[in-house]
Protein backbone atom coordinates (compact mmCIF):
# COMPACT_ATOMS: atom_id res chain seq x y z
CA UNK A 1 164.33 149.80 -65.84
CA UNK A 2 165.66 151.14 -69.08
CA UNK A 3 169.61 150.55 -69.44
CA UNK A 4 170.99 154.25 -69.04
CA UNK A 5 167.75 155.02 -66.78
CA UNK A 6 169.33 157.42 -63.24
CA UNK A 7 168.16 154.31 -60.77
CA UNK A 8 169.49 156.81 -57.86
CA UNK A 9 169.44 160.26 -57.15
CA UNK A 10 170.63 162.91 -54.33
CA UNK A 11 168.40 166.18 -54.81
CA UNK A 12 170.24 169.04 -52.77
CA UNK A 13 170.44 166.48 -50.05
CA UNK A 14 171.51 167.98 -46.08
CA UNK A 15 172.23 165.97 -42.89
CA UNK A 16 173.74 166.52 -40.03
CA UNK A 17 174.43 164.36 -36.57
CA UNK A 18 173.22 166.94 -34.31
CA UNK A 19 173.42 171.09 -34.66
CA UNK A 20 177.31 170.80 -34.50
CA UNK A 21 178.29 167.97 -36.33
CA UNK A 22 176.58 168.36 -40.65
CA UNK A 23 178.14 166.32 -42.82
CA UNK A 24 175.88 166.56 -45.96
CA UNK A 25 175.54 170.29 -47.49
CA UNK A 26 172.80 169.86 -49.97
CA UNK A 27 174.29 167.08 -52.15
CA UNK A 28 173.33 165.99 -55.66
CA UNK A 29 174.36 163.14 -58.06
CA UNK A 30 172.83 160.40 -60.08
CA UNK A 31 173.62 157.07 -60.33
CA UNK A 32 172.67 155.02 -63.86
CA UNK A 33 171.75 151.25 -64.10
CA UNK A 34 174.62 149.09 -64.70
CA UNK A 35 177.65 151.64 -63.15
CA UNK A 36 180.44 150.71 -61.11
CA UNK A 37 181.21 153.18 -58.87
CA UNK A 38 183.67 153.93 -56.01
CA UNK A 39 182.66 156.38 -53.06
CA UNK A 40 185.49 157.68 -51.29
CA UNK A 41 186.80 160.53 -49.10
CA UNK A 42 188.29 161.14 -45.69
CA UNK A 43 187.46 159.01 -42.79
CA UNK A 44 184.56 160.67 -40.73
CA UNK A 45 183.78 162.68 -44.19
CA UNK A 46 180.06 160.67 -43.94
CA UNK A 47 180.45 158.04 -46.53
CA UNK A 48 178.39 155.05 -44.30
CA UNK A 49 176.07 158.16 -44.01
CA UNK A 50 175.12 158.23 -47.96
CA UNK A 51 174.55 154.42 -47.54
CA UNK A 52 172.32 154.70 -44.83
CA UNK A 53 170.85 157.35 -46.61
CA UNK A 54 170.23 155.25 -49.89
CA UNK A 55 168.55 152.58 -47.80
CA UNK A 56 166.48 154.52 -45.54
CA UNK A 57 167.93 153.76 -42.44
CA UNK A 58 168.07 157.88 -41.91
CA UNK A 59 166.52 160.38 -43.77
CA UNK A 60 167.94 163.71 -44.92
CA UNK A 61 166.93 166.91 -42.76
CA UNK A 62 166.08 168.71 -46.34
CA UNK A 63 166.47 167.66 -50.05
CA UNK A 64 165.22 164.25 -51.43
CA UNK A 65 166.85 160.94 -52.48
CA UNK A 66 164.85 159.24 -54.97
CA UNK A 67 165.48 155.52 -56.22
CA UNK A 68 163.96 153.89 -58.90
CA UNK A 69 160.36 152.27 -58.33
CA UNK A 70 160.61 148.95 -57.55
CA UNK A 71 164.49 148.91 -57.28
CA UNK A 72 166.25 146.26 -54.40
CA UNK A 73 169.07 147.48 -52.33
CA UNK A 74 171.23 145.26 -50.25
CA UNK A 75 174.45 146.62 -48.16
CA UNK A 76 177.63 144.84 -47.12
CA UNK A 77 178.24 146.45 -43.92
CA UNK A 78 182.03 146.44 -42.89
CA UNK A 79 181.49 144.74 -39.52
CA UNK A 80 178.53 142.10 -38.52
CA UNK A 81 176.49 143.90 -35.33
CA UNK A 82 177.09 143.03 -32.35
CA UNK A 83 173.67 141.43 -31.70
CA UNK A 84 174.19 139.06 -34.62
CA UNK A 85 177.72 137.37 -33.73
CA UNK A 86 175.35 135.13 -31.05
CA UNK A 87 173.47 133.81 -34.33
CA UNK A 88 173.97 130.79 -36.29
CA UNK A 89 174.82 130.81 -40.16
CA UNK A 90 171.62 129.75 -41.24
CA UNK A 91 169.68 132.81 -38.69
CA UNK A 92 172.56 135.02 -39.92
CA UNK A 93 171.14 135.08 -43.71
CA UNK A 94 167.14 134.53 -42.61
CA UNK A 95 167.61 138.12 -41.24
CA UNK A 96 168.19 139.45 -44.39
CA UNK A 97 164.96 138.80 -45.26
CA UNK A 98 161.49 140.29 -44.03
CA UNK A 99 159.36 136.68 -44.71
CA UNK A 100 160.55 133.43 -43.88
CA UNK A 101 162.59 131.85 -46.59
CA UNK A 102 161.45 128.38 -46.09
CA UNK A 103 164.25 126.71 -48.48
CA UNK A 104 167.13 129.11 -47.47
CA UNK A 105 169.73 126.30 -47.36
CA UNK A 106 170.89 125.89 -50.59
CA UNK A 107 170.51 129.73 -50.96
CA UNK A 108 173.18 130.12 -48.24
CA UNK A 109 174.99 127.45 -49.74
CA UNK A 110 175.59 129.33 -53.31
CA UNK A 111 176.26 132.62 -51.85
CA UNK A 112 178.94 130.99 -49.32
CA UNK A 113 180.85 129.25 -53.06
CA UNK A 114 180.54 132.95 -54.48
CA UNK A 115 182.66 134.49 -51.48
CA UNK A 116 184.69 131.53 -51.41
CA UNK A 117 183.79 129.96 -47.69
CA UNK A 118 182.47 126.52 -46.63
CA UNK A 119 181.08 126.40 -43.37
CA UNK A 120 178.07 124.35 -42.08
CA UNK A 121 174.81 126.66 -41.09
CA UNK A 122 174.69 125.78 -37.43
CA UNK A 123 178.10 127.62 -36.82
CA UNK A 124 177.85 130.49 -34.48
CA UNK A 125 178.73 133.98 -36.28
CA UNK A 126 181.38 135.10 -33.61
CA UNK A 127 183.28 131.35 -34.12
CA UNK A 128 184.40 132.76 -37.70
CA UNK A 129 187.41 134.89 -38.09
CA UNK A 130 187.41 138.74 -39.07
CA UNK A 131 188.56 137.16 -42.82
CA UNK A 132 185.43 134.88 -42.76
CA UNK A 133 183.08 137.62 -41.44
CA UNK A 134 184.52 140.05 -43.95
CA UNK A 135 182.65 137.04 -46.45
CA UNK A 136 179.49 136.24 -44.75
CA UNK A 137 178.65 140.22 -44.43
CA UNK A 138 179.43 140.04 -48.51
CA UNK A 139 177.19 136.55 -48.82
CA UNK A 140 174.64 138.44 -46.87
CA UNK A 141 173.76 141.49 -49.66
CA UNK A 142 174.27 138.59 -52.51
CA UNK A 143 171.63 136.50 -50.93
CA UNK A 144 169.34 139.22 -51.56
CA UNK A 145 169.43 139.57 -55.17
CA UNK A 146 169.15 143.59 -54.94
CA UNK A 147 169.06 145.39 -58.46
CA UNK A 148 171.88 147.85 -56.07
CA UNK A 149 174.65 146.23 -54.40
CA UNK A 150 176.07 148.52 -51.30
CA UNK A 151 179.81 147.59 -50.41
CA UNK A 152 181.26 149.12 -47.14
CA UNK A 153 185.08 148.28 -47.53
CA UNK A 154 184.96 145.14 -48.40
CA UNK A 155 188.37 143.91 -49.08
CA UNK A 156 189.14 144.62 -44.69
CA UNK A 157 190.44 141.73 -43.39
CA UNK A 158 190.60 139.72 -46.69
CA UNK A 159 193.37 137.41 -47.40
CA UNK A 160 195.30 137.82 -50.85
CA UNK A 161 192.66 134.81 -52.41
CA UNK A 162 189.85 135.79 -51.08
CA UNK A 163 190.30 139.64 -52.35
CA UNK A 164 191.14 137.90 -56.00
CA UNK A 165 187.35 136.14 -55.59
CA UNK A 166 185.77 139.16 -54.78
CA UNK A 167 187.29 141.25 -57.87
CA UNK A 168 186.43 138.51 -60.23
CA UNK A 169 183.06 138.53 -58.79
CA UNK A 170 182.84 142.30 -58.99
CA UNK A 171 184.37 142.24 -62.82
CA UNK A 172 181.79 140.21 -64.01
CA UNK A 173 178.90 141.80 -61.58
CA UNK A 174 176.06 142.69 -63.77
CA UNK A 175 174.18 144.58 -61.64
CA UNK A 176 174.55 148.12 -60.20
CA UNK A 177 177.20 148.79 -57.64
CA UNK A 178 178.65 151.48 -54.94
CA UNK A 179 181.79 150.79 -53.52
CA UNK A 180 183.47 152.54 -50.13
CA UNK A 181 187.34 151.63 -50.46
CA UNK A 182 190.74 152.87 -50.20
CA UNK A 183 192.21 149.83 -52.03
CA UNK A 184 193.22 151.27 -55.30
CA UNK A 185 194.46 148.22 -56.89
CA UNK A 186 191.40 146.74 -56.35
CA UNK A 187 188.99 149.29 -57.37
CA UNK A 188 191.15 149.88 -60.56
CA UNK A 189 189.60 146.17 -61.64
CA UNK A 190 185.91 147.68 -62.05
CA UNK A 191 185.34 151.09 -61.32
CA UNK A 192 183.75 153.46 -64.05
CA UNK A 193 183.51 156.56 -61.76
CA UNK A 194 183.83 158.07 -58.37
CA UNK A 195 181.99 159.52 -56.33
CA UNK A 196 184.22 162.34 -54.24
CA UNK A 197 182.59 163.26 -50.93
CA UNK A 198 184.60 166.78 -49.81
CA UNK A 199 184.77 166.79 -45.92
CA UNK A 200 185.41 170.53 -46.20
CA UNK A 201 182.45 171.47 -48.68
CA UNK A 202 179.85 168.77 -47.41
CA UNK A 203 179.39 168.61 -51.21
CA UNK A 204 179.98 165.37 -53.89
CA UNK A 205 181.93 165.79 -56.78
CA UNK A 206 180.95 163.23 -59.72
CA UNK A 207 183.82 161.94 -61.68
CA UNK A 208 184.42 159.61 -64.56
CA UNK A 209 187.42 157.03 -64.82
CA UNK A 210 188.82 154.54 -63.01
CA UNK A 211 189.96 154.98 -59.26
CA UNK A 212 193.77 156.26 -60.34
CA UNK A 213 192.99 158.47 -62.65
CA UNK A 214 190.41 160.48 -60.37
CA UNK A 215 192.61 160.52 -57.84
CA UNK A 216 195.25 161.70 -59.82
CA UNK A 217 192.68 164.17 -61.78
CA UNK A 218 191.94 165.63 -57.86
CA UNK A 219 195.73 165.96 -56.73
CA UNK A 220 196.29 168.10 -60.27
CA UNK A 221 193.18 170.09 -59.08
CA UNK A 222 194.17 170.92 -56.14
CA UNK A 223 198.33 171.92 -57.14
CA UNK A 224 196.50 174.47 -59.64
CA UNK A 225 194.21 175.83 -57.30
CA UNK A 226 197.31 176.32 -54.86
CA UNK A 227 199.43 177.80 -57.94
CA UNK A 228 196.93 180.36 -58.48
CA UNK A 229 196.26 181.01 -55.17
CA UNK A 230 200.00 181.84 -54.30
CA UNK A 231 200.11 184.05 -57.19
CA UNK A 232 196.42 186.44 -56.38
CA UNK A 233 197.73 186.67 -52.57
CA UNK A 234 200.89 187.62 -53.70
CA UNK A 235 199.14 190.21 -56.24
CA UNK A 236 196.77 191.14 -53.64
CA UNK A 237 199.57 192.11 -51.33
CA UNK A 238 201.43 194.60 -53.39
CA UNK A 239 198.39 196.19 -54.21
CA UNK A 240 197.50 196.50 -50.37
CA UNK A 241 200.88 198.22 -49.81
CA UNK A 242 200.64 200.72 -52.99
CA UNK A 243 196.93 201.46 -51.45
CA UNK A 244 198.66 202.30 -48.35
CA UNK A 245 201.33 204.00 -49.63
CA UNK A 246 198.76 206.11 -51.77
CA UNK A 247 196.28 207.12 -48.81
CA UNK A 248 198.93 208.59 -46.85
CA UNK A 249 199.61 211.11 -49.80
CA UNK A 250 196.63 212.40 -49.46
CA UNK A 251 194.39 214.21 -51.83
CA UNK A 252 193.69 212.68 -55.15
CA UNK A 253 195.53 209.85 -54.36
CA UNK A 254 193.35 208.94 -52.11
CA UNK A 255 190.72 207.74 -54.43
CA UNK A 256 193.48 205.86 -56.24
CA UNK A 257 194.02 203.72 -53.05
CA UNK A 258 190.24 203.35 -52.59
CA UNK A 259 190.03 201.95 -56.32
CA UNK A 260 193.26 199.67 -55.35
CA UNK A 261 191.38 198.47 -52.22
CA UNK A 262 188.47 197.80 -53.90
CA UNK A 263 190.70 195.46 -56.50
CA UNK A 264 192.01 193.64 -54.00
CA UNK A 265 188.51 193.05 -52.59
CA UNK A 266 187.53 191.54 -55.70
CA UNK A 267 190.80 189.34 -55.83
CA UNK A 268 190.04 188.14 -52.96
CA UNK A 269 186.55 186.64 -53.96
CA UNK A 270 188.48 184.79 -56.34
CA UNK A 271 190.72 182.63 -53.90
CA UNK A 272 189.48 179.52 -54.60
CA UNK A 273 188.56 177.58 -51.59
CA UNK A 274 191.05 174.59 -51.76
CA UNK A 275 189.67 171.16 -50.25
CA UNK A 276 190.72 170.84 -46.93
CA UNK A 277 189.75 167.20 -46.19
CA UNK A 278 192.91 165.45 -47.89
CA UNK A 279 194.93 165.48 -44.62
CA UNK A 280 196.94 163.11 -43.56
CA UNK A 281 197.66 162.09 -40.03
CA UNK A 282 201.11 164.13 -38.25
CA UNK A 283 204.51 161.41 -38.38
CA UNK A 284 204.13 159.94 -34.98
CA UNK A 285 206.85 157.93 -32.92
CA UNK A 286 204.97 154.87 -30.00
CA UNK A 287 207.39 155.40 -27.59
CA UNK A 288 208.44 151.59 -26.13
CA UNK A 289 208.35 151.06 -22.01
CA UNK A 290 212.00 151.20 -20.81
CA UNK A 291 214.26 149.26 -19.15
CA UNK A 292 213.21 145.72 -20.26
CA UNK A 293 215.27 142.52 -20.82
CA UNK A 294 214.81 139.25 -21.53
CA UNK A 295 211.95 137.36 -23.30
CA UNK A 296 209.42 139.75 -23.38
CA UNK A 297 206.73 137.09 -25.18
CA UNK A 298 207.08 133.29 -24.82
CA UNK A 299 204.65 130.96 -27.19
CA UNK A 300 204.99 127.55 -26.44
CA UNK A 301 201.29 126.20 -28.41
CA UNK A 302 198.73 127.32 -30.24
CA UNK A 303 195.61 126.58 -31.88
CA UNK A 304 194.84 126.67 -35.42
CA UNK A 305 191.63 125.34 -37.69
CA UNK A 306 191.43 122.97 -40.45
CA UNK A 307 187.64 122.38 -41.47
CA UNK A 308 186.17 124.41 -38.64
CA UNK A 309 188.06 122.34 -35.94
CA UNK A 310 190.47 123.48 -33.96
CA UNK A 311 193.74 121.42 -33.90
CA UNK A 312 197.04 122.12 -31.50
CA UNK A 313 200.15 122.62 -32.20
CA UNK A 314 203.47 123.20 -30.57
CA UNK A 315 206.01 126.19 -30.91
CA UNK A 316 209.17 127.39 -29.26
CA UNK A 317 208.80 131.27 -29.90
CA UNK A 318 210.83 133.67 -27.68
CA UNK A 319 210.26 137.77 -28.67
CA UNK A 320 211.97 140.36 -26.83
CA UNK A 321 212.87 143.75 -26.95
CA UNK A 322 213.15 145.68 -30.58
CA UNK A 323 212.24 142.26 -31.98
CA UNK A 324 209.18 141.89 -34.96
CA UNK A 325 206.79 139.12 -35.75
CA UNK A 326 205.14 139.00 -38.60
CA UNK A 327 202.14 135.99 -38.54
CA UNK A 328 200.74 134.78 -42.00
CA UNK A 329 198.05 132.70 -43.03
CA UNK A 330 194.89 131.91 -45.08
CA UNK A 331 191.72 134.01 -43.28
CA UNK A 332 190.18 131.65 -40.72
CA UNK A 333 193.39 129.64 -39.63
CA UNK A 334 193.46 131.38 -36.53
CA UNK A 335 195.36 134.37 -36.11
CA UNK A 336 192.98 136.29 -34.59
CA UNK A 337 192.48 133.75 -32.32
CA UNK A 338 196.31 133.58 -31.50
CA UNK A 339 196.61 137.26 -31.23
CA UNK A 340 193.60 137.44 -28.26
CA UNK A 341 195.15 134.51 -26.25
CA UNK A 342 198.16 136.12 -25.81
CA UNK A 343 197.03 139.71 -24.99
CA UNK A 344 194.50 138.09 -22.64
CA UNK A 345 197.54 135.26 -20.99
CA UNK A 346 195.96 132.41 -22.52
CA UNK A 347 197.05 128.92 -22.21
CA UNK A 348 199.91 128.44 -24.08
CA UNK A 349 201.58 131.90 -24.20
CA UNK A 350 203.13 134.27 -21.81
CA UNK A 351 203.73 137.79 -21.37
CA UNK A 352 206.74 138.53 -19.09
CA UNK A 353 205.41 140.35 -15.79
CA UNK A 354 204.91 144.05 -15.72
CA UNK A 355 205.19 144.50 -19.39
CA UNK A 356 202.50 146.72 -20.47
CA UNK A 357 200.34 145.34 -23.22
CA UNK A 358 199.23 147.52 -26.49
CA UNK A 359 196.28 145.28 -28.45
CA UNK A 360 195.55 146.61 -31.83
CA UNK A 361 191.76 144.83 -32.42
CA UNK A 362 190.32 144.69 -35.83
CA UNK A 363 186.99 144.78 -34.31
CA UNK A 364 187.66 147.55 -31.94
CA UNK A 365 185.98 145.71 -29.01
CA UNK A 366 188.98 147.02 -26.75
CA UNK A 367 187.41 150.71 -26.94
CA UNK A 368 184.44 151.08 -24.60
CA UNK A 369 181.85 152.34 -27.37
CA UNK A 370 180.30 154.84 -24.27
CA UNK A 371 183.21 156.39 -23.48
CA UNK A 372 184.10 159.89 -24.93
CA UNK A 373 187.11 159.90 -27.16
CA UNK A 374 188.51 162.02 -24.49
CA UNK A 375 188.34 159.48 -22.13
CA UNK A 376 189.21 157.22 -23.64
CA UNK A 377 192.46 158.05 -24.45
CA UNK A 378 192.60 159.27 -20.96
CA UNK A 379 191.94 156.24 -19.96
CA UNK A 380 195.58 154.36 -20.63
CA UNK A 381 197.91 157.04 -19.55
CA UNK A 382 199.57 156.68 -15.97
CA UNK A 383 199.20 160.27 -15.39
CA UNK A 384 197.12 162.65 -17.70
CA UNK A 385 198.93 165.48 -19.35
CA UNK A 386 196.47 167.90 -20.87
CA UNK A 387 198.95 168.81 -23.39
CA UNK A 388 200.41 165.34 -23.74
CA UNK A 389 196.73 164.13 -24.52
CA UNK A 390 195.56 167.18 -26.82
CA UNK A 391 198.75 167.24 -28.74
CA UNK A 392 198.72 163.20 -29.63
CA UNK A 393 194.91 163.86 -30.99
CA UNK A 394 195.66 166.31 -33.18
CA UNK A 395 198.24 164.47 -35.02
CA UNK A 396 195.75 161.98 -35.48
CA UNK A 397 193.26 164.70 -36.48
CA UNK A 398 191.19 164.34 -33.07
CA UNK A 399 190.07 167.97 -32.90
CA UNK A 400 188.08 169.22 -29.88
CA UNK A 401 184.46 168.36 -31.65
CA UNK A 402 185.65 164.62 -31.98
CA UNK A 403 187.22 164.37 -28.60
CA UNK A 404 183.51 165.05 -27.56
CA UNK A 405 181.78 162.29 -28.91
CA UNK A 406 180.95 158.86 -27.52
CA UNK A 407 183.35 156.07 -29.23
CA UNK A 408 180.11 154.68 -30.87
CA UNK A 409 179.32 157.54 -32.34
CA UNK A 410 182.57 157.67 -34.90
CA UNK A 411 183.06 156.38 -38.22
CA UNK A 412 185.12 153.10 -38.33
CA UNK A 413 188.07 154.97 -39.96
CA UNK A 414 187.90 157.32 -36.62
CA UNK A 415 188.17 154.80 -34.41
CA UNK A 416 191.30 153.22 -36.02
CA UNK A 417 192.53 156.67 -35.38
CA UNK A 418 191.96 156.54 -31.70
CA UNK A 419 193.01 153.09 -31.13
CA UNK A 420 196.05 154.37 -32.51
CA UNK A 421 196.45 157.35 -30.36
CA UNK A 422 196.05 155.39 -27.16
CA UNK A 423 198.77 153.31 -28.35
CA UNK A 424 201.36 156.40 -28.27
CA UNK A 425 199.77 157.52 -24.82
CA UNK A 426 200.38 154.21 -23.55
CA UNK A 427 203.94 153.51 -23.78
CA UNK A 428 203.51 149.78 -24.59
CA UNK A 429 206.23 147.00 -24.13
CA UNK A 430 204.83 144.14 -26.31
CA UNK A 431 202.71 145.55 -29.46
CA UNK A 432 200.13 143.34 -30.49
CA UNK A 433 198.00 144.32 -34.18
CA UNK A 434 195.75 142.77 -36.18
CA UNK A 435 195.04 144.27 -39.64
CA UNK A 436 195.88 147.71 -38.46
CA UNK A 437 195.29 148.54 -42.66
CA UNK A 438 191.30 148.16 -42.11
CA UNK A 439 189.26 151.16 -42.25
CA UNK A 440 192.15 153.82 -42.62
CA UNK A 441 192.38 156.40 -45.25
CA UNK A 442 195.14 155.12 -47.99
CA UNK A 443 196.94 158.50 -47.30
CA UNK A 444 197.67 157.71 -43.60
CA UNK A 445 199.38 153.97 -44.18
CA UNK A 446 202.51 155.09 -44.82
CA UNK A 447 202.57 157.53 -41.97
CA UNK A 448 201.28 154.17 -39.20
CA UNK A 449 203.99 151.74 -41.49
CA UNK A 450 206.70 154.47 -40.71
CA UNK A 451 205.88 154.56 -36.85
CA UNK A 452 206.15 150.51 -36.45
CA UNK A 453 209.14 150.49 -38.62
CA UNK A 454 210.93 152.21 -36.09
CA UNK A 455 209.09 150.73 -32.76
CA UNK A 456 211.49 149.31 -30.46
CA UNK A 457 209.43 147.21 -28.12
CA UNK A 458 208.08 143.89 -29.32
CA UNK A 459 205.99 143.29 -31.73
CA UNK A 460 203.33 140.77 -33.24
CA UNK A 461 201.90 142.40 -36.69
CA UNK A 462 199.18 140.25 -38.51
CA UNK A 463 198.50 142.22 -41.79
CA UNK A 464 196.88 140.83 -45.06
CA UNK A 465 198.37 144.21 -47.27
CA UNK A 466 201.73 143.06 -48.55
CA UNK A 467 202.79 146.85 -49.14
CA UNK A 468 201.91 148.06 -46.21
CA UNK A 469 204.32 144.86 -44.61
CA UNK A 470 206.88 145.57 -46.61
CA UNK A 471 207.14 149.39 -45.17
CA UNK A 472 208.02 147.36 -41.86
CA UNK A 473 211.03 145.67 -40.40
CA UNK A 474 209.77 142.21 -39.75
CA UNK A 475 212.34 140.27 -38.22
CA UNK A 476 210.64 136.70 -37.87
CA UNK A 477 207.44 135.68 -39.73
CA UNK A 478 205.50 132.53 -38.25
CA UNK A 479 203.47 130.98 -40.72
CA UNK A 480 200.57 129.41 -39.22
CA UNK A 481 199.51 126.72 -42.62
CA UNK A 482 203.05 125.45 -41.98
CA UNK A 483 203.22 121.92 -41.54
């Protein structure tokens, strides 16, 4: 392949989930050897969907997508499946590959130093922390050697160093790469163009430039459009009311206000159809249960893991109401692991009784992938208020088509969205999140870091995005590496 040579290209490319749900409207762009290049849009928009579609997973329902003969493609998914979290390391990586690699251990070994993660092969996927998985599901597409690296957000549930390993690794990256993300600071490290899926048009707009400057390119787009926009309708007004006030004179005046009407028909063509997709979730408020008092959370030991094994300490941690706890620590210490013991009244920590739990999950394995969105959110309210319900989606933009669809079914983004609704439905008195950042469109941060700002419940926040922390009142932080 010649340098310069279009290794990937969308020809008028259409899909859609079903009659009622496209999300590609005959798409075209081209991708050259050697780019860099971030996809983004809104969550839902279909991004996972162009990956799929570059590795034949799906195929379009019209149009063509033609890669280079010969040309590898590996993808970094942005969760492991669930079917593979029973595997061991060293089964983990063999599936990447169709024929038995029959010296795959020091393979796995030099991919694992590249992300930055020791861990013996005969470890069981699911033992690892959402950090560590976040680097095995990178290891995974660099085992491959593929001519086109695929990255699904990979900088979710990445600690500060191992997001630092990653960019260095992606600096120096030879190969060619696509990149879903909202982490601008990141991108800005080794991005040479974007890729713009429009949720509104279906289309993809190609850009040049680094992350930043597209982004701010699209926002100075889209305050033009609106500029000239408000100044045609307001045009196209005053000549509807001089047409008006014409074809009630009568006679030749009549023809005047046909000519006028027929001006403002053509003014109207030009109204340029301003994206749509750039919305960002309604200011939202999780109500806390009332009347408690006391200790709401008590967390007497926990468990944390130095070189895979898990070692116990003691604590003497009282929460209770209006109170925030912050937890820090390198990926794979065990924060996770902290976080599920006490939602689930592990040994160790307790919950005082009647207090109504809210569990944020990175992994999402607290929504029941078969259940509708609907019910789903149904599901955790005491009694179900049609309006109550309705009105809470829609400020998370859950419109009726969404509410339809199975859980499974949405992007990851989307489902962030909904385990966020349930959490205002719910009325929770102890809070529990872990990397509530992951998946969500940058726009919408500040809009979730507002809400648990001013949460008066308790709270346990575990959060690898210092900006997104420092939104939030934290009133204790428990470091977990602390000796």
């Amino acid at each position: 392949m010649a340098n310069d040579e279009v290794i990937l290209r969308f020809d008028k490319v259409s899909y859609e989930y079903g009659p009622h749900h496209p999300i590609l409207d005959e798409v075209s762009f081209g991708v050259r050897k050697g780019w860099k290049v971030t996809l983004m849009g809104q969550n839902g928009a279909g991004k996972s969907t162009i990956f799929k579609l570059i590795t034949k997973a799906i195929h379009p329902e019209s149009g063509s997508v033609h890669v280079a003969n010969g040309m590898t493609i590996a993808t970094a998914r942005q969760v492991i499946p669930r079917d593979e979290l029973e595997l061991t390391i060293r089964e983990f990586f063999e599936k990447r590959f169709d024929k038995k690699v029959y010296n795959i251990d020091p393979l796995i070994d030099e991919v694992l130093e590249v992300v930055n993660l020791s861990a013996p092969h005969d470890r069981i996927v699911k033992s690892f922390s959402g950090g560590q998985q976040a680097r095995l599901l990178l290891a995974s597409a660099l085992i491959q050697a593929p001519d086109l690296l695929l990255l699904d957000e990979p900088t979710n549930n990445l600690d500060k160093e191992g997001i630092a390993h990653l960019t260095k690794f992606l600096v120096e990256y030879k190969k060619t790469l696509i990149v879903i993300s909202h982490d601008a600071q990141f991108l800005n490290a080794f991005t040479q163009g974007v890729l713009y899926l429009d949720l509104h048009t279906r289309k993809v707009e190609q850009y040049v430039g680094n992350y930043t400057n597209v982004v701010a390119d699209i926002t100075l787009r889209i305050e033009k459009e609106n500029r000239k926009n408000a100044l045609l309708e307001k045009e196209i007004q005053a000549n509807k009311e001089k047409a008006n006030f014409f074809a009630h004179k009568g006679g030749q005046m009549r023809l005047v206000a046909k000519k006028m009407r027929e001006k403002v028909e053509e003014m109207e063509e030009q109204i340029v159809d301003v994206r749509k997709e750039d919305k960002t979730i309604r200011p939202f408020v999780i109500p806390s249960q009332p009347e408690l008092i006391g200790d709401i959370l008590k967390i007497a030991s926990y468990t944390i893991f130095k070189n895979h094994k898990p070692v116990n300490k003691k604590a003497n941690i009282a929460i209770k109401k209006n109170t925030h706890l912050l937890l820090s620590g390198p990926n794979g210490i065990g924060k996770s692991t902290l976080l599920e013991s006490i939602a689930r009244g592990g040994k160790g920590s307790s919950i005082q009784e009647g207090v109504r739990v809210g569990y944020y999950r990175q992994d999402f394995s607290t929504l029941n992938f078969e259940d509708t969105v609907y019910n789903a959110l149904a599901s955790v309210m005491d009694r179900i208020t049609e309006l109550e319900l309705r009105s809470t989606a829609a400020g998370f933009l859950i419109d009726e088509n969404v509410m339809k669809k199975k859980i499974g079914t949405l992007s990851e983004g989307q489902k962030g969205l909904v385990a966020m609704a349930q959490l205002v439905l719910l009325r929770p008195g102890l809070l529990i999140l872990d990397e509530p950042t992951n998946h969500m469109n940058f726009r919408h941060l500040p809009v979730i870091a507002a809400a648990l700002n001013k949460y008066d419940g308790a709270m346990v926040l575990v959060s690898h995005v210092p900006e997104f922390v420092s939104q939030i009142r934290i009133d204790e932080t428990f470091d977990l590496a602390k000796e």
